[in-house]
Protein backbone atom coordinates (compact mmCIF):
# COMPACT_ATOMS: atom_id res chain seq x y z
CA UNK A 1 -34.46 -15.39 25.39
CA UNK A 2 -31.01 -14.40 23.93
CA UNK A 3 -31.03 -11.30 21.92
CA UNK A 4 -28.44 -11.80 18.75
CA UNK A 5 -28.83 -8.85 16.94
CA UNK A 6 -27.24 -8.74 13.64
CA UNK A 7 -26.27 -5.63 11.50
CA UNK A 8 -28.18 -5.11 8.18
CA UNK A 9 -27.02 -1.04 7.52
CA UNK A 10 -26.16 1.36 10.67
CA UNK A 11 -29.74 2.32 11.16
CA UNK A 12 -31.64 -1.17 10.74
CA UNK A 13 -30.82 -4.54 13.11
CA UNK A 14 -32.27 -7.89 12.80
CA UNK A 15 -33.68 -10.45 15.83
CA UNK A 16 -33.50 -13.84 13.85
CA UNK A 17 -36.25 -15.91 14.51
CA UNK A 18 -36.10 -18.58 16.71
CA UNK A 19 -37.85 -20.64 19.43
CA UNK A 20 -41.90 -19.38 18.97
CA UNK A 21 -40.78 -16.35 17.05
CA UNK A 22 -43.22 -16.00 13.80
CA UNK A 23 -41.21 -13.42 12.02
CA UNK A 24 -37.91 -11.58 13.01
CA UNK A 25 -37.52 -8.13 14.85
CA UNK A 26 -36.23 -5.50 13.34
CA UNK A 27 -34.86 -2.29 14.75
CA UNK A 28 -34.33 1.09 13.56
CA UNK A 29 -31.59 2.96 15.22
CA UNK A 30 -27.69 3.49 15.42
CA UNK A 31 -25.71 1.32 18.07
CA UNK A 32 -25.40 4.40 20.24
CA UNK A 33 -29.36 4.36 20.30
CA UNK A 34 -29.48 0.85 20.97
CA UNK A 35 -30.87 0.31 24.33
CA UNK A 36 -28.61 -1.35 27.11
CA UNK A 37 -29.37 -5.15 27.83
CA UNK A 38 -28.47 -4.86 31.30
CA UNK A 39 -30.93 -2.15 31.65
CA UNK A 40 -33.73 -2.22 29.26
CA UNK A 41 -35.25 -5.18 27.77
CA UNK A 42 -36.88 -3.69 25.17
CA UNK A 43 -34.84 -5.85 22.50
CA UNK A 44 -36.56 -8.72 24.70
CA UNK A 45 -40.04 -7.49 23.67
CA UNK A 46 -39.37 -6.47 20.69
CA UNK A 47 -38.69 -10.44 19.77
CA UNK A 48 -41.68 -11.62 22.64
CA UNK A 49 -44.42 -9.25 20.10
CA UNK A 50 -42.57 -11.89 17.37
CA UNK A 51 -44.52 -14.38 18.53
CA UNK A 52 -48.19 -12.99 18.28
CA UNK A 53 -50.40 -14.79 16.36
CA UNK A 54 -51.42 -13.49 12.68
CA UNK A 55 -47.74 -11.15 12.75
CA UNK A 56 -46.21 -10.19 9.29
CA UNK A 57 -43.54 -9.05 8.05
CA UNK A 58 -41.75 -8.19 11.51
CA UNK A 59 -41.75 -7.05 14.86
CA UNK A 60 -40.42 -3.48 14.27
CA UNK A 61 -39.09 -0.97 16.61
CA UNK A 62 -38.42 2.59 16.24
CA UNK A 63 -34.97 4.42 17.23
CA UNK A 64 -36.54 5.91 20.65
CA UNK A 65 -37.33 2.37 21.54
CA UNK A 66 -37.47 1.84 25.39
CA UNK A 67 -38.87 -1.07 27.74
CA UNK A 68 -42.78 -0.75 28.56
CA UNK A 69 -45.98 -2.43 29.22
CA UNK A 70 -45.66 -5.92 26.98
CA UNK A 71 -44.92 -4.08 23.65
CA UNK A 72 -41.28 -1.84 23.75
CA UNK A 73 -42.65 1.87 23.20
CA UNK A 74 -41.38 2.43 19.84
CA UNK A 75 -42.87 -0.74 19.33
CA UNK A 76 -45.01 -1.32 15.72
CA UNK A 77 -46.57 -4.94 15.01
CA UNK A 78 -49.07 -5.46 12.43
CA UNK A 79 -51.32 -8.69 12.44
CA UNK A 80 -53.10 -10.32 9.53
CA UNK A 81 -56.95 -10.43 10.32
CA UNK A 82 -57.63 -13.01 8.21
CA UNK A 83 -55.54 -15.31 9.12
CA UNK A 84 -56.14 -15.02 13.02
CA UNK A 85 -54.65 -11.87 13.47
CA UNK A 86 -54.68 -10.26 17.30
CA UNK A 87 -55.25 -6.99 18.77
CA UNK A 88 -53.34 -6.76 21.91
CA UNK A 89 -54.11 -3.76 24.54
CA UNK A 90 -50.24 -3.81 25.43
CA UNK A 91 -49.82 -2.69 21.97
CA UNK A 92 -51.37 0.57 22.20
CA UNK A 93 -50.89 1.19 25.92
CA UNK A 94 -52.74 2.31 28.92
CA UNK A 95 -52.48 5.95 27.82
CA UNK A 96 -54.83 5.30 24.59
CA UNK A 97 -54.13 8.25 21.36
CA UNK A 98 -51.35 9.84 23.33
CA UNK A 99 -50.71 12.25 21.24
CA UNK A 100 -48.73 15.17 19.96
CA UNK A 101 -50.50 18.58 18.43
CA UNK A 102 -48.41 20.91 16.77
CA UNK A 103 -49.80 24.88 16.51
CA UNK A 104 -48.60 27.83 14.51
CA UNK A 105 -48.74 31.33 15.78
CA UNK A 106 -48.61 34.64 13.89
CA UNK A 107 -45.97 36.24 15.82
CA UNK A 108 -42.18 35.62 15.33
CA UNK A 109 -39.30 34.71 18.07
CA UNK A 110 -38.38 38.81 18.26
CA UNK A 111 -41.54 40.08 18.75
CA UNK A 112 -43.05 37.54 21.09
CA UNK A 113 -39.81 38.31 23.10
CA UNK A 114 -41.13 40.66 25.56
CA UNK A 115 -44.59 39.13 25.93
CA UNK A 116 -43.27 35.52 26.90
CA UNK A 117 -43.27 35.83 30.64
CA UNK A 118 -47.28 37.24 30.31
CA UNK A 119 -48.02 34.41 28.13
CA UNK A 120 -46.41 31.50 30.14
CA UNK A 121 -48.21 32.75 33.24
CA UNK A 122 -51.59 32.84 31.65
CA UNK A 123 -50.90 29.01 30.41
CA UNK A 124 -49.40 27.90 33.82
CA UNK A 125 -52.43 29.47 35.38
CA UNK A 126 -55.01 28.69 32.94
CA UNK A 127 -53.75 24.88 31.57
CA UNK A 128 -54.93 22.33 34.22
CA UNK A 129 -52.27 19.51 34.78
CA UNK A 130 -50.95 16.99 37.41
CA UNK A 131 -52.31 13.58 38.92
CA UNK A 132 -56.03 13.00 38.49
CA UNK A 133 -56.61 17.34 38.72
CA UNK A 134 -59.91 18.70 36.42
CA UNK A 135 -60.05 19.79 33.66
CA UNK A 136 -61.38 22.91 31.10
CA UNK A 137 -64.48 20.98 30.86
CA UNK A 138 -66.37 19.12 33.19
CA UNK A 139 -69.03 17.14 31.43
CA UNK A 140 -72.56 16.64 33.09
CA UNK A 141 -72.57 12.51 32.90
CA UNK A 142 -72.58 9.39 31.28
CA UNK A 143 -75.02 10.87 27.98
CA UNK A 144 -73.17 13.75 27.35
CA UNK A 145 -69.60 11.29 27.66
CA UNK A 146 -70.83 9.39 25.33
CA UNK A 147 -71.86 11.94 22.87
CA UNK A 148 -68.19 13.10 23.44
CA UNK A 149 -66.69 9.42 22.99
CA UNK A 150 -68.43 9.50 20.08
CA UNK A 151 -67.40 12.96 18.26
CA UNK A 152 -64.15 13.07 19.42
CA UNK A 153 -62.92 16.99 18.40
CA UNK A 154 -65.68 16.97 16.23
CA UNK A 155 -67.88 17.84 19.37
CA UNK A 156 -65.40 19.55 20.66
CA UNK A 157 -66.17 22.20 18.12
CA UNK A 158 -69.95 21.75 17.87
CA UNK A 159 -69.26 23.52 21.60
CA UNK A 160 -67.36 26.36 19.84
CA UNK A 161 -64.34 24.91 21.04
CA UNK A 162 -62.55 25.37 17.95
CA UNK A 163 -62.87 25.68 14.08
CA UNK A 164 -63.90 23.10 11.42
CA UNK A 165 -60.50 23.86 9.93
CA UNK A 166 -59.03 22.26 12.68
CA UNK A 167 -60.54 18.95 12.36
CA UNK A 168 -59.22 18.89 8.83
CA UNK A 169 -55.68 18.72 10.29
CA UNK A 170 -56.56 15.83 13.08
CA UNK A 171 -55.73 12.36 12.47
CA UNK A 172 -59.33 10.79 11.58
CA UNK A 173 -60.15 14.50 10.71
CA UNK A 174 -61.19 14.43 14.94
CA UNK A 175 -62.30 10.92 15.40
CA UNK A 176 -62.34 7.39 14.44
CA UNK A 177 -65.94 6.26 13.73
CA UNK A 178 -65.78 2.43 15.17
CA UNK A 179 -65.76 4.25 18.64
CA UNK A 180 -68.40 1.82 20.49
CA UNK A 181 -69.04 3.87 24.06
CA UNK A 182 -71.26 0.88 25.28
CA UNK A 183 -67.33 -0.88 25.63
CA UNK A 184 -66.22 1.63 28.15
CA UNK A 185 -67.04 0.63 31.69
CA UNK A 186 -68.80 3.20 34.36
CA UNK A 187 -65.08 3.38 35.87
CA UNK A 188 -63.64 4.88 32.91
CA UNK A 189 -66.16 7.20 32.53
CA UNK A 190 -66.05 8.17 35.96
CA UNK A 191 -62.49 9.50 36.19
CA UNK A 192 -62.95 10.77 32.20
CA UNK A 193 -65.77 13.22 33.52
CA UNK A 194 -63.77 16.09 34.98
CA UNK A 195 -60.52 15.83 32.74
CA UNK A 196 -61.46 16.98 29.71
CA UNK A 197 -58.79 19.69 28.43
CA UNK A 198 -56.11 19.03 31.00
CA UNK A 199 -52.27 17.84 30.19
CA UNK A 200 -52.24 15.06 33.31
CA UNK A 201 -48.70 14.22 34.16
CA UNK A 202 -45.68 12.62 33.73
CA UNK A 203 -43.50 13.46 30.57
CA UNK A 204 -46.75 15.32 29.25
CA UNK A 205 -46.38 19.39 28.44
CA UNK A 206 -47.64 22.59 26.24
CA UNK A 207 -44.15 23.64 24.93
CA UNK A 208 -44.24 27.54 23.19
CA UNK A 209 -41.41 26.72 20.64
CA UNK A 210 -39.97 28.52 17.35
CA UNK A 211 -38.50 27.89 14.40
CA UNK A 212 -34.76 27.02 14.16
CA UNK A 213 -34.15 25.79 10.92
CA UNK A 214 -35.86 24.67 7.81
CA UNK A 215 -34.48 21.49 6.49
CA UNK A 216 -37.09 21.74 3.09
CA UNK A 217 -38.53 24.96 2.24
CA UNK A 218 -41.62 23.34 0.11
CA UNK A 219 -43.05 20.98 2.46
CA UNK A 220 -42.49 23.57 5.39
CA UNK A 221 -45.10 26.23 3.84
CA UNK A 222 -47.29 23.72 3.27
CA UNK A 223 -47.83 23.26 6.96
CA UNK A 224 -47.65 26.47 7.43
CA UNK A 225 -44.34 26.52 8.84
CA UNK A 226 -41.07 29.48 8.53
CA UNK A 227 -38.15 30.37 9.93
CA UNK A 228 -38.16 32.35 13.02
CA UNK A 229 -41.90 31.87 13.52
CA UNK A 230 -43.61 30.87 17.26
CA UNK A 231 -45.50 27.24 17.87
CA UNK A 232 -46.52 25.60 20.33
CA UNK A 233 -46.68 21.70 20.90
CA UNK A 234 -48.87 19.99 23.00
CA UNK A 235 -48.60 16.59 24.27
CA UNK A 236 -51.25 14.63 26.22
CA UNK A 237 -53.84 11.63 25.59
CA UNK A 238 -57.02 10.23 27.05
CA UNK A 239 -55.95 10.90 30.59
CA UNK A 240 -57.87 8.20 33.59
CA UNK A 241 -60.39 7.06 30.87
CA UNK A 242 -57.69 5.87 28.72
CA UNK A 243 -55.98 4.22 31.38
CA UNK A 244 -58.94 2.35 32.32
CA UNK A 245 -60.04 0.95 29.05
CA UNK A 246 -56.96 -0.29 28.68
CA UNK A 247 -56.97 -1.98 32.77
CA UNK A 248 -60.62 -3.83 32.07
CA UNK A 249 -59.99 -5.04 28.56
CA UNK A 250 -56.20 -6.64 29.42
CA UNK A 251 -58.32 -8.51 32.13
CA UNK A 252 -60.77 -9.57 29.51
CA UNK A 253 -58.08 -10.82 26.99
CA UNK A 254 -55.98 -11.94 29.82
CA UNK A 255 -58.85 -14.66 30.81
CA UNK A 256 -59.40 -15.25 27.22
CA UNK A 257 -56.26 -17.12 25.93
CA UNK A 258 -56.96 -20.33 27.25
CA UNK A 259 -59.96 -20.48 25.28
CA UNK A 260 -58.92 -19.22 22.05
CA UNK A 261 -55.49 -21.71 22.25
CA UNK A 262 -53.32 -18.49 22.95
CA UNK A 263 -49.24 -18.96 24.25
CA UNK A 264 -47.38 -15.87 25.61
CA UNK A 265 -44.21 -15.39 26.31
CA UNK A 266 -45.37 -12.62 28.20
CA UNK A 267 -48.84 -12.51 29.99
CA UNK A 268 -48.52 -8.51 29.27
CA UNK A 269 -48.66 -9.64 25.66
CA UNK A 270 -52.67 -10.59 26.57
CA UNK A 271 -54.63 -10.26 23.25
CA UNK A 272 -57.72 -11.95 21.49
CA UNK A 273 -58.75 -12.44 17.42
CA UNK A 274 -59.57 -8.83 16.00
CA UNK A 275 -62.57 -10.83 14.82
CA UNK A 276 -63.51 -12.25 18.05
CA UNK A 277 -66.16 -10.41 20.77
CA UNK A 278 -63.52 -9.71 23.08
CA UNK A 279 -61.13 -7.88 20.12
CA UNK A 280 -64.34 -6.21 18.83
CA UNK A 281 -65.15 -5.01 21.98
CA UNK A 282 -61.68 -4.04 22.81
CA UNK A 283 -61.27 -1.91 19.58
CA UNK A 284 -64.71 -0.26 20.27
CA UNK A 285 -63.40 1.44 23.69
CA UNK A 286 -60.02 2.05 22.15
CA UNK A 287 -61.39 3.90 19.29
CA UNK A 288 -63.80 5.62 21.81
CA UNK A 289 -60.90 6.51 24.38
CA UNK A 290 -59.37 7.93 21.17
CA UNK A 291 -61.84 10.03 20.72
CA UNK A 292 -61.51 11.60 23.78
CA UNK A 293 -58.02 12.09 23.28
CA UNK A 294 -58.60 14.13 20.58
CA UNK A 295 -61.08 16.19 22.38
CA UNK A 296 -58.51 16.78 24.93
CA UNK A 297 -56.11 18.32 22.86
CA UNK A 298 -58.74 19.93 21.25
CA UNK A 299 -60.04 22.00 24.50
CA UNK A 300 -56.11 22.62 25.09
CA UNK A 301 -55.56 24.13 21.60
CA UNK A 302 -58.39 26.52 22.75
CA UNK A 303 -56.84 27.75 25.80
CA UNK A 304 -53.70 28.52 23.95
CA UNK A 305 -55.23 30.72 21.83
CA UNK A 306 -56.97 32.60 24.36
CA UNK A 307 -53.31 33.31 26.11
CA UNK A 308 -51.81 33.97 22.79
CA UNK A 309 -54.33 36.93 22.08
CA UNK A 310 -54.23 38.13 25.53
CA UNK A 311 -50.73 38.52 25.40
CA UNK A 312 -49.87 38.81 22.36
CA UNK A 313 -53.04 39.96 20.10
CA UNK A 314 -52.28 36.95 17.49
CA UNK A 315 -54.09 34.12 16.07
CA UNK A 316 -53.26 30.24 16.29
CA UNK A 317 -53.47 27.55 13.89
CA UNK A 318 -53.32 23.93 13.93
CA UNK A 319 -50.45 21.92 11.45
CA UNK A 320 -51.27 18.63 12.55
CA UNK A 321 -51.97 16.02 15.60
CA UNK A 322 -51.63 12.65 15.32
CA UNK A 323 -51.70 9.92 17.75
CA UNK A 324 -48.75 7.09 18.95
CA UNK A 325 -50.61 5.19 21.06
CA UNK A 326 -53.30 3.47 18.60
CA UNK A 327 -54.50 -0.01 16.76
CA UNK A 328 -55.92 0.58 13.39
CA UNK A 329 -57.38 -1.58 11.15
CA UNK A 330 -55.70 -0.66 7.65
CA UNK A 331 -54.51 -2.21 4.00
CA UNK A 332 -51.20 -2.57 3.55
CA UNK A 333 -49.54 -5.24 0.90
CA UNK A 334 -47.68 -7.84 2.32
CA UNK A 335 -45.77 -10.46 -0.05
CA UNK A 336 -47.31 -9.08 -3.26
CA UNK A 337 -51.34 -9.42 -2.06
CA UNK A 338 -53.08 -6.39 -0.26
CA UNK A 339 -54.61 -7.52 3.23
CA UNK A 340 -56.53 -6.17 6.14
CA UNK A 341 -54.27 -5.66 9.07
CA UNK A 342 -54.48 -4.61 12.64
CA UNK A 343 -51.50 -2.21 12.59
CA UNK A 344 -50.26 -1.83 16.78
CA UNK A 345 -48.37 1.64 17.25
CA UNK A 346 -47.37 2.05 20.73
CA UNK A 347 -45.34 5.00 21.12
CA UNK A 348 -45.45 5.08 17.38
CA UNK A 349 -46.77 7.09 15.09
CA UNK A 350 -48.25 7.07 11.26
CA UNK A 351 -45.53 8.58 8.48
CA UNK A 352 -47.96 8.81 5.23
CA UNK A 353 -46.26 9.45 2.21
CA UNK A 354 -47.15 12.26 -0.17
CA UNK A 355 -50.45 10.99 -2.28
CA UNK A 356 -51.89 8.24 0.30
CA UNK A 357 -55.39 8.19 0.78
CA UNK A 358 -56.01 9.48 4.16
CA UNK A 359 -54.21 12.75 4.18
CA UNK A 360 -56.19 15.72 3.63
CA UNK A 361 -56.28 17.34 0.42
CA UNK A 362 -54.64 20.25 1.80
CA UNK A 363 -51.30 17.69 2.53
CA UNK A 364 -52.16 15.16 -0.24
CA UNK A 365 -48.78 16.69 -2.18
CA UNK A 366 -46.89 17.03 0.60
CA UNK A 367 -46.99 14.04 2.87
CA UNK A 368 -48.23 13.80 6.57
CA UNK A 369 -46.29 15.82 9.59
CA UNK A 370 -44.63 13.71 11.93
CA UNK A 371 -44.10 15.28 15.25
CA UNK A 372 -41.31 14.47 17.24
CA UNK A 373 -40.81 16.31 20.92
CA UNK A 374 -37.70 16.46 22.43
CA UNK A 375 -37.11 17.44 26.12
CA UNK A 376 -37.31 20.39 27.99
CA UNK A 377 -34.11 22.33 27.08
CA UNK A 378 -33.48 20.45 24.05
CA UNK A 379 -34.89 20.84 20.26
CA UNK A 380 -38.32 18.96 18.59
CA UNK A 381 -38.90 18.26 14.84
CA UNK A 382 -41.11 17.84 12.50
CA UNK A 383 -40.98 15.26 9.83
CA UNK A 384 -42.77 14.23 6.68
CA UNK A 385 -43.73 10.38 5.71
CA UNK A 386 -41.69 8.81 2.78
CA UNK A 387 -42.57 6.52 0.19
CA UNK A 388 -40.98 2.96 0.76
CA UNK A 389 -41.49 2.90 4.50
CA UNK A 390 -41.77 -1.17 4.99
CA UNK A 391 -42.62 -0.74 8.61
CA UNK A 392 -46.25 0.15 7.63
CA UNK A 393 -45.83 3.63 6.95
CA UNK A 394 -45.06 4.39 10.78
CA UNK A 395 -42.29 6.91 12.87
CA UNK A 396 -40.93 7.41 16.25
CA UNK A 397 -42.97 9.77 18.88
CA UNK A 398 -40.34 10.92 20.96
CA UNK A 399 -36.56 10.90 22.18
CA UNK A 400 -37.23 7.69 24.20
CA UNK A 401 -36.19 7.30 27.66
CA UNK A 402 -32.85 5.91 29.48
CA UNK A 403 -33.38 6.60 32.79
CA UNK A 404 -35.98 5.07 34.89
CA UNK A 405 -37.74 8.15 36.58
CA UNK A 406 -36.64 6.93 40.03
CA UNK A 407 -33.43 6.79 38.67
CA UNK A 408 -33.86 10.55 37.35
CA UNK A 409 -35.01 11.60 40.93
CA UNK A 410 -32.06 10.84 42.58
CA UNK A 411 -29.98 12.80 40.20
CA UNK A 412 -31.57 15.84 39.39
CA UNK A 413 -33.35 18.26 41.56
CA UNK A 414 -36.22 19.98 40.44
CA UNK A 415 -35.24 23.62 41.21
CA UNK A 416 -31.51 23.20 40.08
CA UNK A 417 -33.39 21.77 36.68
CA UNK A 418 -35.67 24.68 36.31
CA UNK A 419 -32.82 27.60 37.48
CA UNK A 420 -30.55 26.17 34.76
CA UNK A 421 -33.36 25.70 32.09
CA UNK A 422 -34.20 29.48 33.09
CA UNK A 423 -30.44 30.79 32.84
CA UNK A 424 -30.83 29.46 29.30
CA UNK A 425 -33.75 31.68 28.53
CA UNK A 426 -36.43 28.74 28.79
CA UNK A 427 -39.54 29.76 31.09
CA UNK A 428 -40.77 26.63 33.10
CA UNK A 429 -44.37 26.29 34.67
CA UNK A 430 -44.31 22.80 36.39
CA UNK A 431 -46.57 21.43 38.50
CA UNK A 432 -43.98 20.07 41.15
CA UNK A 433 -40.39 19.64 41.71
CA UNK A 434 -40.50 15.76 41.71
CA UNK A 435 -42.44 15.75 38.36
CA UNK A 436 -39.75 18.27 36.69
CA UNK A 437 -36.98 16.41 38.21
CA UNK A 438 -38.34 12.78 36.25
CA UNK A 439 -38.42 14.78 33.17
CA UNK A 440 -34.95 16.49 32.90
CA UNK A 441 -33.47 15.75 29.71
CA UNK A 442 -30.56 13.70 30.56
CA UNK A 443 -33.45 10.61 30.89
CA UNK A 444 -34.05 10.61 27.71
CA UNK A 445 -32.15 9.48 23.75
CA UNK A 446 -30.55 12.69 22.39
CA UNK A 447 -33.27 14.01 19.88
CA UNK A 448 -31.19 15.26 17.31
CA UNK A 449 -29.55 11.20 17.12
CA UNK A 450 -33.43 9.92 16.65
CA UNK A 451 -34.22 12.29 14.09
CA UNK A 452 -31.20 11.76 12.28
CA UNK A 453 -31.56 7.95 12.25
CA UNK A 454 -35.53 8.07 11.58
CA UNK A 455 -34.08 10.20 8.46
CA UNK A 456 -31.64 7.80 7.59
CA UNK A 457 -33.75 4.79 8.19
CA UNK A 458 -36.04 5.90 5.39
CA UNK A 459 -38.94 6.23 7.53
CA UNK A 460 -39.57 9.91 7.67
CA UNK A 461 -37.47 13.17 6.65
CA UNK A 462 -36.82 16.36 8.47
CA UNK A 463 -38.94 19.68 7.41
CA UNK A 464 -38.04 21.98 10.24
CA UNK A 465 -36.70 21.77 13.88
CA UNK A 466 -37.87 23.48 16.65
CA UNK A 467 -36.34 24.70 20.25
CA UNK A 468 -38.25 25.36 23.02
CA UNK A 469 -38.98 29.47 24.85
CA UNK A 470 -41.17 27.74 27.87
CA UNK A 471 -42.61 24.58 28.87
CA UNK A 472 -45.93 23.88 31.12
CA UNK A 473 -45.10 20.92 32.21
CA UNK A 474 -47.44 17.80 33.71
């Protein structure tokens, strides 16, 4: 399909419909953010998700939009369930609640100065990452999974593996309560077992950050947040159980087009009725795999504080996760009438707006955080949702890649990454060269551009931005 893009403001494109397109696409980002054609066919996607059945509005996609399984990541659809609406697996992604925690610590840059090197050994030696490695907490079988598929954080800290204050700032306040464990197949479970609390690999990482500038005083103390002060980020998901949800329901949906009258552009694209058995059962595991994520994170926010009071004496507190690889089922007006809608995020995130519903008192008069990680090397930020955000109240999750990681590997070197990253003052902990090398920040959108356009695009302003002191990396 030819992609004709055409210029509504310098943050915001428009796909015109055409051929089986149901609505247009629209993307947020500047030209320079744009991806490449000849490289990335992300803009391809973004008009292919067009097409799904039960789509409003748009296709939309986010400034770090990149190519990636069916749906761009960046990618946000939203389909009307009563009107035949789909889930599709593609648009959440094999790595299901991916997510992004951000924690505060009660130490400043200064001080924590001379304690960084004791603290990024205990969390390279303590924080279990890397292909298919354990985890924190090995769980005893298929009961005690499901409990945890189930409670999501929530269990987590029934274990003493956190506070109840902490499920307060969780998405879902720790889990989503559709989670249906009887949808995740013995496979899943089997490689979920021995990961819990573990970062995996790829462009995952526990990043000790601080405080570089406060964009908005107000909505910074009420996360919690000041200049000068220590965090750390973590990024992870659901790890092999994800993964595998995602691998037996795409099989499921895949064999069920033909019956429910389904045409794809893309076979990646497989999906089913959110009403039907097949999207019931497929949001059951999701939600469950979700839940996992969360207690992931969760068991990692638990070994940071133990190596922030062993090396520094201080206490950590969560400001917020929230998940960018998800489906929910949520309200949203469309056209002047309120509907139920299946809301895809993949590499996406929520961007509530001060007063909505689902925030926590304690953020109801600010807005939500939205996280946004850079790169090792380069700077993060945090966001807040805005009113009048017409791509269902959703933000990027990331920079957004532009190099392929084999194309990273034959450009960077691992240890020439890390010496220069170190030179700058940045402790790295990776878990091999080849991994580091994939990462190095020239793969990815310049950070500072997203944020800047996300700003601009309406979607989500800037409350702080944060540069990295050391990086565990996956």
């Amino acid at each position: 399909m030819d992609i004709v893009l055409v210029e509504e403001s310098p943050v915001r494109f428009r796909i015109e419909r055409r051929g089986p397109m149901r609505v247009p696409g629209v993307v947020f980002a500047t030209r320079s953010l744009l991806p490449e054609a000849a490289d990335d066919k992300a803009l391809e996607q973004v008009a292919n998700v067009a097409t799904l059945p039960g789509i409003v509005r748009a296709s939309f996609a986010m400034p770090d939009v990149h190519w990636g399984y069916g749906f761009p990541i960046g990618g946000v659809a939203a389909t009307d369930t009563g009107a035949g609406g789909v889930v599709s697996p593609g648009g959440v992604g094999f790595d299901i609640s991916c997510g992004v925690r951000l924690l505060a610590a009660d130490i400043e840059r200064d001080e924590l100065a001379p304690r960084l090197r004791r603290l990024m050994d205990l969390l390279g030696d303590t924080v279990p990452r890397g292909m298919g490695r354990g985890g924190l907490w090995t769980l005893s079988g298929r009961p005690e999974m499901e409990k945890l598929l189930l409670g999501g954080a929530g269990y987590a800290v029934e274990h003493d593996q956190g506070t109840p204050r902490d499920l307060t700032f969780c998405e879902d306040r720790g889990a989503l309560e559709d989670a249906d464990p009887s949808q995740v197949g013995a496979r899943a479970v089997e490689r979920g077992l021995h990961q819990v609390g573990s970062l995996g690999s790829g462009n995952h990482f526990l990043e000790v950050q601080a405080v570089d500038r406060v964009y908005d005083e107000d909505t910074a103390a009420a996360f919690g947040l000041r200049p000068g002060q220590v965090c750390a980020m973590i990024h992870c998901g659901s790890r092999g159980l994800g993964h595998q949800v995602c691998t037996d329901h795409v099989r499921v949906m895949d064999r069920a087009l033909r019956r429910y009258g389904i045409s794809l552009p893309d076979r990646q694209l497989a999906c089913a009725p959110v009403d039907s058995p097949e999207g019931r059962a497929y949001l059951g595991a999701m939600a469950a795999a979700a839940n996992y994520g969360r207690a992931n994170r969760q068991l990692l926010t638990q070994a940071v504080r133990r190596a922030f009071a062993a090396a520094a004496g201080v206490g950590v507190d969560l400001v917020y996760d929230v998940s960018h690889n998800m489906a929910k089922l949520e309200t949203h007006e469309v056209d002047g009438t309120p509907r139920r809608l299946c809301v895809h995020r993949k590499g996406a995130t929520r961007a509530l707006p001060p007063g909505h519903p689902d925030l926590p008192e304690e953020l109801a008069g600010a807005g939500q955080p939205v996280l946004i990680p850079g790169t090792m090397g380069t700077a993060s930020y945090v966001l807040v949702g805005e009113r009048g955000n017409d791509a269902f109240s959703s933000a990027c999750h990331g920079a957004g890649r532009v190099w392929s990681r084999h194309q990273a590997l034959h450009r960077v070197r691992g240890e020439d990454l890390r010496a220069g990253l170190e030179a700058r003052g940045i402790a790295v902990r990776p878990s091999s060269w080849r991994g580091l090398a994939e990462e190095t920040p020239e793969a990815y959108k310049d950070v500072d551009a997203v944020a800047t356009a996300t700003a601009d695009a309406g979607l989500a302003r800037p409350v702080t931005r944060l540069v990295p002191l050391g990086v565990v990396k996956g």
